[in-house]
N, C-alpha and C. Protein backbone atom coordinates (compact mmCIF):
# COMPACT_ATOMS: atom_id res chain seq x y z
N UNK A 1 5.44 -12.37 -129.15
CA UNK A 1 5.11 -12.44 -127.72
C UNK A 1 6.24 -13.12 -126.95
N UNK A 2 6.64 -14.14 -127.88
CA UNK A 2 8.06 -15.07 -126.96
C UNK A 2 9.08 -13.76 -126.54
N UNK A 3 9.52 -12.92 -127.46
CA UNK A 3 10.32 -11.85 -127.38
C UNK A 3 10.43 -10.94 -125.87
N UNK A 4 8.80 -10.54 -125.99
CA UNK A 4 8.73 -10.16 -124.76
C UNK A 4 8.61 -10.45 -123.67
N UNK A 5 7.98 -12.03 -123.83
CA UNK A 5 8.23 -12.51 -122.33
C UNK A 5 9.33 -12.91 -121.47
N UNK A 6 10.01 -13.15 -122.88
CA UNK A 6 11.82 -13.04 -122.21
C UNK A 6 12.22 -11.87 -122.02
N UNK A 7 12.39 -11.31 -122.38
CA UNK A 7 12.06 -9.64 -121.51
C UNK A 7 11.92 -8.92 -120.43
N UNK A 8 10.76 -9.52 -120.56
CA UNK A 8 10.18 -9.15 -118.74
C UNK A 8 10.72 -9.83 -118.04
N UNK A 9 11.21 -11.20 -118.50
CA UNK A 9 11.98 -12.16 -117.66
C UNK A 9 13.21 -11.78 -117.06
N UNK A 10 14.43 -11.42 -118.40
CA UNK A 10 15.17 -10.69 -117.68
C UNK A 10 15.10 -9.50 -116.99
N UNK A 11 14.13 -8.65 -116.80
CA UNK A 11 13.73 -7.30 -116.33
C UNK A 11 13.41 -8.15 -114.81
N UNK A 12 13.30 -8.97 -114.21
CA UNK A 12 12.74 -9.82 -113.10
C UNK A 12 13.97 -9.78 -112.56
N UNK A 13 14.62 -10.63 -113.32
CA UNK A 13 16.03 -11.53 -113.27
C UNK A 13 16.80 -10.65 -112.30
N UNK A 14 16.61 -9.16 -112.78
CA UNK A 14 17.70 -8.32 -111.93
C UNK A 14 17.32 -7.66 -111.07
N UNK A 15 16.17 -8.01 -110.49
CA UNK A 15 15.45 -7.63 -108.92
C UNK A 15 14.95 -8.43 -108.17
N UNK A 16 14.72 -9.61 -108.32
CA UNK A 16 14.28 -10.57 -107.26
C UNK A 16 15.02 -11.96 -107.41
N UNK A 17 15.22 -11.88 -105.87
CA UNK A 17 16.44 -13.21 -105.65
C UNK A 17 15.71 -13.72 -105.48
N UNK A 18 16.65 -15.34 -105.62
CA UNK A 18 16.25 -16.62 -105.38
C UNK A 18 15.19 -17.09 -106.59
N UNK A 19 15.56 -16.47 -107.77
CA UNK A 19 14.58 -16.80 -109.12
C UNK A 19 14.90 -17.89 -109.95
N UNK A 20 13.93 -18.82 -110.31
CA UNK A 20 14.43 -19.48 -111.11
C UNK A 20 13.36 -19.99 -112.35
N UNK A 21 13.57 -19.81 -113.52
CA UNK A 21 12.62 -20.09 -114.52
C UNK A 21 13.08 -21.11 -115.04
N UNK A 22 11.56 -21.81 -115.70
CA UNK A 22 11.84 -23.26 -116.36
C UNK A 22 10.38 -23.02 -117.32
N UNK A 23 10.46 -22.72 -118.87
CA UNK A 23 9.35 -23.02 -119.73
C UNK A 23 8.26 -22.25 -119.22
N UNK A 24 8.55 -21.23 -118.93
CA UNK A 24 7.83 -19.96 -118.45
C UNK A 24 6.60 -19.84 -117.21
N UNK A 25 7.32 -20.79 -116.60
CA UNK A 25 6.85 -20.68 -114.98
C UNK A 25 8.63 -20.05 -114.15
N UNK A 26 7.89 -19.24 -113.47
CA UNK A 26 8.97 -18.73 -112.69
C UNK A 26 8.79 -18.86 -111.12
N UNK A 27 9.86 -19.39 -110.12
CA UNK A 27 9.77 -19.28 -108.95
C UNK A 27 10.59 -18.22 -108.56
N UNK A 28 10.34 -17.40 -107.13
CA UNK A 28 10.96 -16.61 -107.24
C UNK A 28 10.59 -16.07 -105.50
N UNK A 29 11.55 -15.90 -104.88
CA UNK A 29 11.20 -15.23 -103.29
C UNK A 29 10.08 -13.60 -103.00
N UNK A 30 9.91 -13.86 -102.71
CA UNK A 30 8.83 -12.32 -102.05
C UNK A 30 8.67 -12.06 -100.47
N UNK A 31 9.32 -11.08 -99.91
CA UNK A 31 9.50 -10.15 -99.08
C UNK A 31 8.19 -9.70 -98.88
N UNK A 32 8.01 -9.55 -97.21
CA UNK A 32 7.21 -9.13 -96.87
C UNK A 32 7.34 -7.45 -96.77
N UNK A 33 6.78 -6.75 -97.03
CA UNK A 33 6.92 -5.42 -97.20
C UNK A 33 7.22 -4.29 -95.96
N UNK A 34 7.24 -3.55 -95.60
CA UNK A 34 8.49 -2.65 -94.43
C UNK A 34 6.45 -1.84 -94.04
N UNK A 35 6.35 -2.13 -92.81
CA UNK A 35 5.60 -1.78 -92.22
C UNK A 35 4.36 -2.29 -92.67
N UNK A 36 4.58 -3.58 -93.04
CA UNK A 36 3.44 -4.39 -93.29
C UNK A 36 3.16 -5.82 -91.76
N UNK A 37 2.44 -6.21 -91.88
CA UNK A 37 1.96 -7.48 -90.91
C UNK A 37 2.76 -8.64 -91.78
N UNK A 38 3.55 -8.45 -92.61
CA UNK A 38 4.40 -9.36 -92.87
C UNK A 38 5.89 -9.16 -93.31
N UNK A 39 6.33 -8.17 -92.93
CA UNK A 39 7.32 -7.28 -92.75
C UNK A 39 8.23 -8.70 -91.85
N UNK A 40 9.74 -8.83 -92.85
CA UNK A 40 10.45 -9.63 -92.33
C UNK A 40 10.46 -10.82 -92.80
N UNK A 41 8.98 -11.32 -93.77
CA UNK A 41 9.07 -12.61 -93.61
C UNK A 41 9.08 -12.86 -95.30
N UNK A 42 9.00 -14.07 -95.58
CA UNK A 42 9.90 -14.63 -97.01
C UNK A 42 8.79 -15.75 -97.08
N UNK A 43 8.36 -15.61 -98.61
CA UNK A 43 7.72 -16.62 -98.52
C UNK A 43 7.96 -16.71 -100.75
N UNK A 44 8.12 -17.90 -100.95
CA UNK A 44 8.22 -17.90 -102.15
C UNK A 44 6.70 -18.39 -103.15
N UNK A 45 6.90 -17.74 -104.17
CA UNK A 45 5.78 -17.46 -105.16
C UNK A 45 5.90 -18.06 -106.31
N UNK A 46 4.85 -18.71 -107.48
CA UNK A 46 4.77 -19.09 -108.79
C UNK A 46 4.13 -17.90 -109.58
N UNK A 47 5.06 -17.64 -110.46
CA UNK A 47 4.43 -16.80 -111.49
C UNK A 47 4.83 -17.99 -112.88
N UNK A 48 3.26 -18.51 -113.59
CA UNK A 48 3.03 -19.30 -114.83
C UNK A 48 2.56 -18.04 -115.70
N UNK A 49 3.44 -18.22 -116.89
CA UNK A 49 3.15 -16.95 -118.21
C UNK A 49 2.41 -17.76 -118.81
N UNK A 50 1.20 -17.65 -119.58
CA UNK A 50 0.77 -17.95 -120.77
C UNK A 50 0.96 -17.87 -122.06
N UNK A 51 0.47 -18.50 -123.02
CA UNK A 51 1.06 -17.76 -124.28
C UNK A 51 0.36 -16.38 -124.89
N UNK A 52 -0.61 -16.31 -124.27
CA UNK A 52 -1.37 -14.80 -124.38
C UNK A 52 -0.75 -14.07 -123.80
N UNK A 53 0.18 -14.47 -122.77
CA UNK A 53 1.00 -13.28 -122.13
C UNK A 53 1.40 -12.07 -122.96
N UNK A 54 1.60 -10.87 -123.07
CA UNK A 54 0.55 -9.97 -122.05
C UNK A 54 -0.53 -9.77 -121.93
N UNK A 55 -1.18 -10.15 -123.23
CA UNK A 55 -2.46 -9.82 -123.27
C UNK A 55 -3.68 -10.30 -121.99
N UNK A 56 -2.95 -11.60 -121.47
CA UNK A 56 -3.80 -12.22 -120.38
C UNK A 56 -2.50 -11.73 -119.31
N UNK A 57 -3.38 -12.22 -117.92
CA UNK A 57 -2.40 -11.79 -116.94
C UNK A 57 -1.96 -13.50 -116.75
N UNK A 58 -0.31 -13.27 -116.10
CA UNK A 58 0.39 -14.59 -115.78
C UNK A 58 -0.77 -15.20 -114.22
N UNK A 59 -0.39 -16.03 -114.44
CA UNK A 59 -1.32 -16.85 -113.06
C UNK A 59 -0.24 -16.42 -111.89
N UNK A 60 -0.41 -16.21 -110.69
CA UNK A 60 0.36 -15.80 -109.39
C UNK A 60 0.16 -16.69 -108.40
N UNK A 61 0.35 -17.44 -107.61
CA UNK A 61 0.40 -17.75 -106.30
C UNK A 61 1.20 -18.05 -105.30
N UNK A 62 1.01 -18.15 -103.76
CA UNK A 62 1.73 -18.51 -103.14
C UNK A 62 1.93 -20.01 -103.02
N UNK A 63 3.66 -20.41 -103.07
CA UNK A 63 4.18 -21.89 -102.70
C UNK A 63 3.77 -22.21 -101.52
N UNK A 64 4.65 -21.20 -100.68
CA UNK A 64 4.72 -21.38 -99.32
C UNK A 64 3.01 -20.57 -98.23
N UNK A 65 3.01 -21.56 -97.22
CA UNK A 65 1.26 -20.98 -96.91
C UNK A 65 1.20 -19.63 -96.28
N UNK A 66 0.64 -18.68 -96.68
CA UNK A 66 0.96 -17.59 -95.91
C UNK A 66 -0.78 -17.20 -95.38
N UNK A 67 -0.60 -16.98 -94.32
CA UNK A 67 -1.95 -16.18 -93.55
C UNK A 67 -2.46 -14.75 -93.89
N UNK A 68 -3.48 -14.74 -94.91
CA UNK A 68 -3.58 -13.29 -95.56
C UNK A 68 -5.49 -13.56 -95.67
N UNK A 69 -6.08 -12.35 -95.39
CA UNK A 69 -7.42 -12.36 -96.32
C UNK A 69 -7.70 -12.96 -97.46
N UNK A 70 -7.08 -12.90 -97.99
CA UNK A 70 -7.39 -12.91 -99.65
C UNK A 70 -6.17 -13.43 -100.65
N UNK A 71 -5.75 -14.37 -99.51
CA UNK A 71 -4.67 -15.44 -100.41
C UNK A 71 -5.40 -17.13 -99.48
N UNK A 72 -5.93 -17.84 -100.66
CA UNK A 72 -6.46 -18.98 -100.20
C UNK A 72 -4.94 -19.90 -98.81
N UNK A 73 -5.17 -20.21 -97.99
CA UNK A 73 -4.11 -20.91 -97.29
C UNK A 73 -3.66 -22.24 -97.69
N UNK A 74 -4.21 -23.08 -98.44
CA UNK A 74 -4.41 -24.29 -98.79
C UNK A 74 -3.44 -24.08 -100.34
N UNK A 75 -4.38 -23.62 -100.97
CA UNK A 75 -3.77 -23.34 -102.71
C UNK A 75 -2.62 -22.57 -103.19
N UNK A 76 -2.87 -21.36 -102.19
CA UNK A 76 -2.01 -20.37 -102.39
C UNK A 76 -2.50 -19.44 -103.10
N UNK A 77 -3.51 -19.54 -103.70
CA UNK A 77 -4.69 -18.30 -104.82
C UNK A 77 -4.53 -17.35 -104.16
N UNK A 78 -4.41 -16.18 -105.27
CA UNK A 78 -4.65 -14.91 -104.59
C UNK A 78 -5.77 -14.83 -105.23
N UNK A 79 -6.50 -13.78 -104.79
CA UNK A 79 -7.79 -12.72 -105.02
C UNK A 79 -7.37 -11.39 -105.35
N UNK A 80 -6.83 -10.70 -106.46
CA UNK A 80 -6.17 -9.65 -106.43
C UNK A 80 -6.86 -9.45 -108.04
N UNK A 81 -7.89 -7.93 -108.05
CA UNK A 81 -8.60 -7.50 -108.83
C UNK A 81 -7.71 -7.57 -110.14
N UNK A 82 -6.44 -6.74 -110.06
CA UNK A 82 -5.36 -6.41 -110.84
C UNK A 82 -4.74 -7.76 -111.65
N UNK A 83 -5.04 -8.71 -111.14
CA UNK A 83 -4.26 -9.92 -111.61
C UNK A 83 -5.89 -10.17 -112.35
N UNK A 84 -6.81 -10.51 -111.77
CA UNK A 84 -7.75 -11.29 -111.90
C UNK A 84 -8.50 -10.64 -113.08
N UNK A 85 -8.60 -9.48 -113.14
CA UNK A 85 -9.63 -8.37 -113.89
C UNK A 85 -9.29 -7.57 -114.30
N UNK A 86 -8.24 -6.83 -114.34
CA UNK A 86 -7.92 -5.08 -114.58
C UNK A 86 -6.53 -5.24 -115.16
N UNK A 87 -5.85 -6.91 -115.74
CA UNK A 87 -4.74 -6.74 -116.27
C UNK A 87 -4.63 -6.08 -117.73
N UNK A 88 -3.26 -5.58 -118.15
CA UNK A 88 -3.51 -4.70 -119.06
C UNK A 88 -2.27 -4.98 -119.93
N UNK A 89 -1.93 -5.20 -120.94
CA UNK A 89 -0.50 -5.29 -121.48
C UNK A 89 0.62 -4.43 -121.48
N UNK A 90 0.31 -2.92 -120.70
CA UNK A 90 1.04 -2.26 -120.18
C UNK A 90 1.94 -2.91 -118.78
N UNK A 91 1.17 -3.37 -118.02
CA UNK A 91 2.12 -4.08 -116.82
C UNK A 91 3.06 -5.46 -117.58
N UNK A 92 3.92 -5.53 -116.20
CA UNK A 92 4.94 -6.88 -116.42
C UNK A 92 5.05 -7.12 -115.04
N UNK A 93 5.87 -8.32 -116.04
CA UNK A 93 6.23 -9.11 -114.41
C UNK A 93 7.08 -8.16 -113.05
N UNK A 94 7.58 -7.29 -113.17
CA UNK A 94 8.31 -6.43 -112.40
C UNK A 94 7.17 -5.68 -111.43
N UNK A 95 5.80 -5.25 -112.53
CA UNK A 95 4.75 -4.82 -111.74
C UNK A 95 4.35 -5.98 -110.37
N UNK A 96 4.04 -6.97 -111.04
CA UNK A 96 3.65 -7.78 -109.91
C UNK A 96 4.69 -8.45 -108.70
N UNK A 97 5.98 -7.87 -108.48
CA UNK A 97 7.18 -8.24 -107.73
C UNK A 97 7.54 -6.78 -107.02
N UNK A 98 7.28 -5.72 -107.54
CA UNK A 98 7.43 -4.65 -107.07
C UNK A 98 6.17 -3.88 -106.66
N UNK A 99 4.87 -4.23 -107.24
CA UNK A 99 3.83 -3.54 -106.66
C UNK A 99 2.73 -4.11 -106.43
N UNK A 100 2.01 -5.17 -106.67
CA UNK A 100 1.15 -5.89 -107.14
C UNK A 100 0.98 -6.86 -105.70
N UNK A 101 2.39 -7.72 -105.33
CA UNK A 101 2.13 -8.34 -104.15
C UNK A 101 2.51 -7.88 -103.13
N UNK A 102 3.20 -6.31 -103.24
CA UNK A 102 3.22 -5.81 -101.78
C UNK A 102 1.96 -5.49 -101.54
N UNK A 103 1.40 -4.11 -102.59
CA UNK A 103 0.21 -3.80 -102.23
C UNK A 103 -0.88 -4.63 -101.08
N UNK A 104 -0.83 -6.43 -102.28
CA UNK A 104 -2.01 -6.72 -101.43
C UNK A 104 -1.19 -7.30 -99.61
N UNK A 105 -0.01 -7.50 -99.56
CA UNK A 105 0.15 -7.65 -98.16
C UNK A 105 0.23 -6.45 -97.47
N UNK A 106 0.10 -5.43 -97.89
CA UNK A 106 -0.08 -3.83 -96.95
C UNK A 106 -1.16 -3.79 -97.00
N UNK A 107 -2.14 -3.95 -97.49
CA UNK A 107 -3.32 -3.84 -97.50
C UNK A 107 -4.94 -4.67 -97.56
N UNK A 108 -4.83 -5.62 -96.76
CA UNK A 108 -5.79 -7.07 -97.13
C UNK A 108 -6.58 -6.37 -97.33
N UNK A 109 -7.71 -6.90 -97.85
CA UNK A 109 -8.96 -6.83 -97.49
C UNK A 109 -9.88 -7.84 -97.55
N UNK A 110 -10.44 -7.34 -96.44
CA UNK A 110 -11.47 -8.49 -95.56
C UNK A 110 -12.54 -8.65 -96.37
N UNK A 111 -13.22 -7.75 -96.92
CA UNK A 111 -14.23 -7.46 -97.48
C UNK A 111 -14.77 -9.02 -99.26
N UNK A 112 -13.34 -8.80 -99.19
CA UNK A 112 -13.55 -10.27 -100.18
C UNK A 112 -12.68 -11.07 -100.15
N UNK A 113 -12.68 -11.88 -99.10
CA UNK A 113 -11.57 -12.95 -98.80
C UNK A 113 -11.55 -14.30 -99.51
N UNK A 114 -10.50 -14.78 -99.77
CA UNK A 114 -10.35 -16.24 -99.61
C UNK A 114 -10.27 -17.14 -98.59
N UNK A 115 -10.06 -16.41 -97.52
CA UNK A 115 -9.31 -17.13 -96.48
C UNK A 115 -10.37 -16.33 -95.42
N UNK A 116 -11.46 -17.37 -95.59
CA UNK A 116 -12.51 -16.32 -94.56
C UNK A 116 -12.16 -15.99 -92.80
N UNK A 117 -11.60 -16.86 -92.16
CA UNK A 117 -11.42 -16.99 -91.00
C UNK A 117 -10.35 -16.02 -91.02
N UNK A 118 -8.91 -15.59 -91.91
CA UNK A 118 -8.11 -14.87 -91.32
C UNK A 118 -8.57 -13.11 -91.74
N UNK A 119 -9.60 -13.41 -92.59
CA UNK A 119 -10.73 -11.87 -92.47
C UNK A 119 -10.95 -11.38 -91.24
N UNK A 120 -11.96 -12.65 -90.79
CA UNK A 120 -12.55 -12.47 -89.49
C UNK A 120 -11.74 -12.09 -88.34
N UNK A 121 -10.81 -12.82 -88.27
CA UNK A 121 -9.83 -12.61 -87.26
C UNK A 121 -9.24 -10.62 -87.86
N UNK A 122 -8.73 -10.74 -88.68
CA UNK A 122 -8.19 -9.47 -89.42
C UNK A 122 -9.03 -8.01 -88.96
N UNK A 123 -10.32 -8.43 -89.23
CA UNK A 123 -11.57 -7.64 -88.57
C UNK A 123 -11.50 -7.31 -87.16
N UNK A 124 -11.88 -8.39 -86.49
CA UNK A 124 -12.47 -8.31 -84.90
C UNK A 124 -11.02 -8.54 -83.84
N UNK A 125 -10.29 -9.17 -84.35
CA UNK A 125 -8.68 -9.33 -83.92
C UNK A 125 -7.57 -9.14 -84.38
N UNK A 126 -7.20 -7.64 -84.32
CA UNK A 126 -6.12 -7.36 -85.12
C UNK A 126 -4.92 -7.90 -84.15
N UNK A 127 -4.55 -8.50 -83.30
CA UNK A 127 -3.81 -8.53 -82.10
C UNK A 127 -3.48 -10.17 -82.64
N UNK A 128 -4.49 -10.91 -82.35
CA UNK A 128 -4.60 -12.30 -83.19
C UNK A 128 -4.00 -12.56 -84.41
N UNK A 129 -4.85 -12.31 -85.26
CA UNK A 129 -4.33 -12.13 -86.76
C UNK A 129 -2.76 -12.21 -87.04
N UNK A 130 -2.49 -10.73 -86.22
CA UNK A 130 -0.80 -10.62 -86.13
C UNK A 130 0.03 -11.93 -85.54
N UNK A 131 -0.44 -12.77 -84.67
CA UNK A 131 0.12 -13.59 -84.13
C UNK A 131 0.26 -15.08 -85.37
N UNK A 132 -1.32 -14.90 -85.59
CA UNK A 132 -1.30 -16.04 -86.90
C UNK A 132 -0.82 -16.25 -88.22
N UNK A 133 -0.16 -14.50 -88.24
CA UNK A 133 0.63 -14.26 -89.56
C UNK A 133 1.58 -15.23 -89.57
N UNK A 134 2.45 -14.65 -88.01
CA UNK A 134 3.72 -14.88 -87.85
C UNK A 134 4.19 -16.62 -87.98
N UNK A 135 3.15 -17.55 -87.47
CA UNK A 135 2.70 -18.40 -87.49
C UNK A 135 3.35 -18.89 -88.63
N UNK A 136 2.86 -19.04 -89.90
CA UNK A 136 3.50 -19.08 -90.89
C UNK A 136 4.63 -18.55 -91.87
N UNK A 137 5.31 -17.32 -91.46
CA UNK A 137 6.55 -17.25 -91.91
C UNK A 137 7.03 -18.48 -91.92
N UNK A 138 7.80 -18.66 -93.48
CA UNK A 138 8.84 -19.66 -93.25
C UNK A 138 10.04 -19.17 -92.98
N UNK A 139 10.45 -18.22 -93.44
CA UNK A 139 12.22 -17.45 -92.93
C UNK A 139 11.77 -16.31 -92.62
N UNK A 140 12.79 -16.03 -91.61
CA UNK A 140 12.63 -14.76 -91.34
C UNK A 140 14.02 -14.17 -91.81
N UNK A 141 13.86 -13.06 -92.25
CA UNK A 141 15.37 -12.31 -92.37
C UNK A 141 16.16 -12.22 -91.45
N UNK A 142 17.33 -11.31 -91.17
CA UNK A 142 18.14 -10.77 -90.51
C UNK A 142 17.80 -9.76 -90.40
N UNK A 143 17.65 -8.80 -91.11
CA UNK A 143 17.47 -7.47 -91.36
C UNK A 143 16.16 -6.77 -90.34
């Protein structure tokens, strides 16, 4: 299992900047996704491997606070079925940097939040919401 988690590690290594591993916690930047409500903005993430890794899924959260349905604001927890329930030893870490945390910022859902108030708002104020995203960007790109 050590084999492969170095593996996936370097398979990381050569797509997402600003990475840095220590004893198989990895920090690492995440981009807000191109026609998402967080499109532009940068917010950095913990991915902790286990030693069940793959067999269990790595733990995910956000460092930095980001305004989402279904990412706690406080902790940084996500709520993401795929991480939480439906992991499989077919995925890697590349899944969850390339598909896993765009998905859930293209797509909240309100329906089972962590972050009940930016549901609500998400719901009844999409105009709002957008404003409270922005709110929390910590960098914004250039681009």
């Amino acid at each position: 299992m050590k084999e492969r988690i170095n593996r996936d590690i370097e398979r990381l290594k050569k797509i997402a900047p600003n990475i840095n591993v220590k004893n198989n916690v990895i920090l690492l930047d995440i981009t807000g996704p191109k026609d998402s409500h967080y499109e532009n903005g940068i917010w950095k993430i913990v991915i902790r491997i286990s030693k069940e890794y793959p067999f269990t899924s790595p733990s995910v959260g956000f460092i930095d606070k980001i305004y989402h349905p279904n990412i706690d604001l406080r902790s940084g927890t996500i709520c993401l079925n795929t991480l939480n329930e439906t992991w499989s030893p077919i995925y890697n870490l590349t899944h969850i940097y390339n598909i896993f945390i765009p998905q859930l910022l293209l797509y909240p859902n309100a329906k089972d939040p962590l972050n009940v108030e930016a549901a609500t708002l998400y719901e009844q104020n999409i105009d709002q919401f957008k404003k409270k995203v922005k709110d929390y960007f910590k960098f914004k790109s250039l681009n």
